[in-house]
C-alpha atoms as a PDB file:
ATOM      1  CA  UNK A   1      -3.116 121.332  54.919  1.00  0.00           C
ATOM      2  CA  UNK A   2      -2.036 122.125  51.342  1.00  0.00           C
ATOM      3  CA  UNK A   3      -5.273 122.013  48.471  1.00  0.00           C
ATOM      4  CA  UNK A   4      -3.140 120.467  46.260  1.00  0.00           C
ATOM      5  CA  UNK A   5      -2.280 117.446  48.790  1.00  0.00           C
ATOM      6  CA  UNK A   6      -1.416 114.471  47.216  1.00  0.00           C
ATOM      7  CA  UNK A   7      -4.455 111.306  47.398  1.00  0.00           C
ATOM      8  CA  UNK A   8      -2.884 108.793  49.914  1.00  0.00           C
ATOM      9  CA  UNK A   9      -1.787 111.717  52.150  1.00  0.00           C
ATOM     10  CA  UNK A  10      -5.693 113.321  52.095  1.00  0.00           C
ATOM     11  CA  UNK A  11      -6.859 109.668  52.661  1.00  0.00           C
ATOM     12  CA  UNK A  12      -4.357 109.828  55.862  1.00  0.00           C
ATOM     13  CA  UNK A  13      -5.732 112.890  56.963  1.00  0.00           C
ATOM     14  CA  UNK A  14      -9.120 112.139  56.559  1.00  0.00           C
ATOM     15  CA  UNK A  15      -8.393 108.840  58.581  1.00  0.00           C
ATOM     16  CA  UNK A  16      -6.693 111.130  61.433  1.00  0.00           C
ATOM     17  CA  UNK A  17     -10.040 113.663  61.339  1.00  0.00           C
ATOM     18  CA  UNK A  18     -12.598 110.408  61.696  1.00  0.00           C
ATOM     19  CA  UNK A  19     -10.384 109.143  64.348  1.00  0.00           C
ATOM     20  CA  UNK A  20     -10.094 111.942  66.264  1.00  0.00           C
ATOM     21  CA  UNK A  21     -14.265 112.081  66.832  1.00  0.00           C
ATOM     22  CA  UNK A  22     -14.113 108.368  67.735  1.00  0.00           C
ATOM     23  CA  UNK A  23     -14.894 106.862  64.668  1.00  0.00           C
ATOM     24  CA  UNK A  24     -14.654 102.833  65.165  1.00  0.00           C
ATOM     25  CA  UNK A  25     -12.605 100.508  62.665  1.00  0.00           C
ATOM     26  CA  UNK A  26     -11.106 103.114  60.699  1.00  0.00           C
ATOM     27  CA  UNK A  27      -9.317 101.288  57.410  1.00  0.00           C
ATOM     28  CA  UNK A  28      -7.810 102.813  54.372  1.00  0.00           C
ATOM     29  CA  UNK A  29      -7.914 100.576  50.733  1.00  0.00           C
ATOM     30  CA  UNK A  30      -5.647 101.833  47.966  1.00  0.00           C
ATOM     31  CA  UNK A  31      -7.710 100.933  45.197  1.00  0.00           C
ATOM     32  CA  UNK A  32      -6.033 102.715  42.208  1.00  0.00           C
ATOM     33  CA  UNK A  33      -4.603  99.868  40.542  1.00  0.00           C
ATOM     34  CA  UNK A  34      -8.999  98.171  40.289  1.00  0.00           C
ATOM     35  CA  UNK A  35     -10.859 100.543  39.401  1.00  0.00           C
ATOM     36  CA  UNK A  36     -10.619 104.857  37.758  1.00  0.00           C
ATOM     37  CA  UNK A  37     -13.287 105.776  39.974  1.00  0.00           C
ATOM     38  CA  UNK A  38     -10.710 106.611  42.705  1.00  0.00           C
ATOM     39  CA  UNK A  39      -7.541 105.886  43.828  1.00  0.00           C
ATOM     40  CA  UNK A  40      -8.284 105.270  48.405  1.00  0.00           C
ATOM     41  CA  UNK A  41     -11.394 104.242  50.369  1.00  0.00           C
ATOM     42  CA  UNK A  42     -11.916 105.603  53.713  1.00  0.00           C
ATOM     43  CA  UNK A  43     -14.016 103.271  55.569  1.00  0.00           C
ATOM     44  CA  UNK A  44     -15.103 104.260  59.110  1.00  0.00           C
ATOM     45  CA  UNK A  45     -18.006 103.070  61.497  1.00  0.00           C
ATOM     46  CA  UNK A  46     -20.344 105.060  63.756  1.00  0.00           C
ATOM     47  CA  UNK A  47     -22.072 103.954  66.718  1.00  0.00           C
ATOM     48  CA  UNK A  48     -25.597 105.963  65.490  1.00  0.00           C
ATOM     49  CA  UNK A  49     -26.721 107.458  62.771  1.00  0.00           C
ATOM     50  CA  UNK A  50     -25.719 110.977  64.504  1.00  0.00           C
ATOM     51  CA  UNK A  51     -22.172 109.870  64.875  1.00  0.00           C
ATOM     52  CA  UNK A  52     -22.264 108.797  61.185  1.00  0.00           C
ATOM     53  CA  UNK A  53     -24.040 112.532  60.711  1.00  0.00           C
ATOM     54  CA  UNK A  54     -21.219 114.126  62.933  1.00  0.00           C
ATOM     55  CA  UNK A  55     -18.475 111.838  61.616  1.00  0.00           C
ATOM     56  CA  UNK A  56     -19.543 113.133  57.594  1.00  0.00           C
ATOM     57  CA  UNK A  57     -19.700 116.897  59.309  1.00  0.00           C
ATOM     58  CA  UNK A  58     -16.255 116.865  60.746  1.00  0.00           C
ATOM     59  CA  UNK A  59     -14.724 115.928  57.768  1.00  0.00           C
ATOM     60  CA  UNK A  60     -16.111 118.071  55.686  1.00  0.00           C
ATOM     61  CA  UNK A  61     -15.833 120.969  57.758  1.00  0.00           C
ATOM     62  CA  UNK A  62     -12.086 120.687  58.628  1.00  0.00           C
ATOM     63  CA  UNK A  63     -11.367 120.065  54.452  1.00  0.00           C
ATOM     64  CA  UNK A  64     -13.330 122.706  53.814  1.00  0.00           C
ATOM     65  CA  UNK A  65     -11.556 124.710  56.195  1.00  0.00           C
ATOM     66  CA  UNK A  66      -8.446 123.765  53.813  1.00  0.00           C
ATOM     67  CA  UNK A  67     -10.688 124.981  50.659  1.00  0.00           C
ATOM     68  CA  UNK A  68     -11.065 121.049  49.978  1.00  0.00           C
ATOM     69  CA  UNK A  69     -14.647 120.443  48.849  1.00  0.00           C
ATOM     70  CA  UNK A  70     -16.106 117.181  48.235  1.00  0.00           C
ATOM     71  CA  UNK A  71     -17.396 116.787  44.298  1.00  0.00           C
ATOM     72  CA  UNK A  72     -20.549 114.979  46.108  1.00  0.00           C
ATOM     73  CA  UNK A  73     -21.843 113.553  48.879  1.00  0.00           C
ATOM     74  CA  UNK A  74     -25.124 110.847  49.174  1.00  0.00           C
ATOM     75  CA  UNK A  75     -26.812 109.031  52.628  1.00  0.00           C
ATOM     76  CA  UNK A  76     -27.018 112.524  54.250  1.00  0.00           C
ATOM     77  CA  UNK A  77     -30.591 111.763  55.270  1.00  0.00           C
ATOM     78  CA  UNK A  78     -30.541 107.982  56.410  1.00  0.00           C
ATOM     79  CA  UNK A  79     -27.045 109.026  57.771  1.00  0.00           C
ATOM     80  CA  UNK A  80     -26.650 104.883  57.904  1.00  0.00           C
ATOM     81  CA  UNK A  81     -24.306 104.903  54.714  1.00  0.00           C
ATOM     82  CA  UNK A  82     -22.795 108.479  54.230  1.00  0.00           C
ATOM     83  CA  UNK A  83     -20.437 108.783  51.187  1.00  0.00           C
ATOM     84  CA  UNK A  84     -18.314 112.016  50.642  1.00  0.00           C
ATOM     85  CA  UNK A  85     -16.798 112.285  47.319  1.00  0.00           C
ATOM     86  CA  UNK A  86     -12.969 113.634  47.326  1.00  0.00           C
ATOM     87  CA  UNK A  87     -12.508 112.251  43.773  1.00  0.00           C
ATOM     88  CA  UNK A  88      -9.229 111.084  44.408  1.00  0.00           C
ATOM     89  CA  UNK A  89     -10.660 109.437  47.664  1.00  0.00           C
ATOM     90  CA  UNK A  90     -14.043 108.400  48.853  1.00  0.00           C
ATOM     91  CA  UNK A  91     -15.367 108.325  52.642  1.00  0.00           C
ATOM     92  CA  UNK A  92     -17.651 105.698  53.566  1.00  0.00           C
ATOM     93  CA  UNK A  93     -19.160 105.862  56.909  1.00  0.00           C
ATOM     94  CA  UNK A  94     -21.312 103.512  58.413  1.00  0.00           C
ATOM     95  CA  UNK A  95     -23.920 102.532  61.175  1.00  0.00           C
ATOM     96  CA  UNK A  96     -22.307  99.016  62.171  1.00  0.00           C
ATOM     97  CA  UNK A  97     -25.097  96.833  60.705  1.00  0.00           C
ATOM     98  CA  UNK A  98     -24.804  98.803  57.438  1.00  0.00           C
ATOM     99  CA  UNK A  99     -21.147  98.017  56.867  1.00  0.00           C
ATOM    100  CA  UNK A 100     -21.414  94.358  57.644  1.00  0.00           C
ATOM    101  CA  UNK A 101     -24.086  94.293  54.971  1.00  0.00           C
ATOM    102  CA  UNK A 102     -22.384  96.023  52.096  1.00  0.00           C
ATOM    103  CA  UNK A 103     -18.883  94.520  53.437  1.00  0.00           C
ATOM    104  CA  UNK A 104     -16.474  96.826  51.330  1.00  0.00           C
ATOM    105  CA  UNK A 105     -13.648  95.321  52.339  1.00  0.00           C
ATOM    106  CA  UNK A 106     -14.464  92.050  51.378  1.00  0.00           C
ATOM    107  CA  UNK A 107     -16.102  93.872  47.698  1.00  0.00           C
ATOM    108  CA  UNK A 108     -12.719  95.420  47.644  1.00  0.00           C
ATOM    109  CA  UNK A 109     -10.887  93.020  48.686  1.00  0.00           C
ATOM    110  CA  UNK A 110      -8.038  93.082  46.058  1.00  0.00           C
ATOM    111  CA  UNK A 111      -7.326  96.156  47.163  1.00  0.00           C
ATOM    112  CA  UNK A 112      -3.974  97.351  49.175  1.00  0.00           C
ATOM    113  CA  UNK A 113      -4.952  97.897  52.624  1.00  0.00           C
ATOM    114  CA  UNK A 114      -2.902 100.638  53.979  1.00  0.00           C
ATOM    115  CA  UNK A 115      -0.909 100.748  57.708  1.00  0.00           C
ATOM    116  CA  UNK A 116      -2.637 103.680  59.243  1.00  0.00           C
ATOM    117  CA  UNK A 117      -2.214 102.650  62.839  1.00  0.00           C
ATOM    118  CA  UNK A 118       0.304 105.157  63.492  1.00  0.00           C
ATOM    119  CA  UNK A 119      -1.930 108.015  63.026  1.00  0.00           C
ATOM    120  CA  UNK A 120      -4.730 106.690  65.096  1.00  0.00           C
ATOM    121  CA  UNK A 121      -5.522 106.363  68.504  1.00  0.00           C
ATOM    122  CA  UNK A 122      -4.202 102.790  69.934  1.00  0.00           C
ATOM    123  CA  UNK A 123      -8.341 101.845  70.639  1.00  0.00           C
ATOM    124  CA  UNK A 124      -9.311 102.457  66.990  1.00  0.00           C
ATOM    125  CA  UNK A 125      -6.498 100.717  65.247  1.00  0.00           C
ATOM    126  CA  UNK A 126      -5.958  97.784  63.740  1.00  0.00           C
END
């Protein structure tokens, strides 16, 4: 993967990394044209709080592996809400109960959900 990969392909291929450990309802939201704080959300559910703990490792391990660091990262020790902060996109991974509560896509609803069911798994698209 190239560092200097553009923001809806990194939200892609973060998408493709949480789907490949069996993340559940894995969505992408463009959000560039609602707010400067980013320009994608990656939303993604685990079934535990270790998933959500695996799911935030896995990610940040195979960036990392491209030298693509996050700038931060919060809810490592709850692990029911872990956020990893690409700048340009921000992971969001969830215990289910969590995500129902803080309902992102609803928050963000204005935002333009993106087709990602080509890069996922046929179980864990929508």
């Amino acid at each position: 993967m190239d560092k200097n990969i553009d923001s809806k392909n990194l939200a892609i291929e973060i998408a493709k990394i949480l789907d490949k450990k069996k993340a559940q309802d894995v969505r992408v939201l463009k959000v560039d044209s609602l707010t400067v704080l980013t320009d994608y959300f990656v939303i993604a559910s685990g079934t535990s709080t270790t998933q959500v703990g695996s799911l935030a490792d896995e990610v940040e391990y195979e960036l990392s592996q491209s030298g693509i660091e996050p700038h931060t990262t919060e809810g490592f020790d709850s692990k029911n809400w872990v956020l990893l902060d690409y700048s340009s996109v921000i992971v969001h991974i969830f215990v289910p109960n969590t995500r129902t509560y803080y309902d992102l896509e609803h928050l963000w609803a204005d935002g333009e959900p993106i087709d990602i069911s080509e890069y996922l798994t046929p179980d864990n698209s929508l």
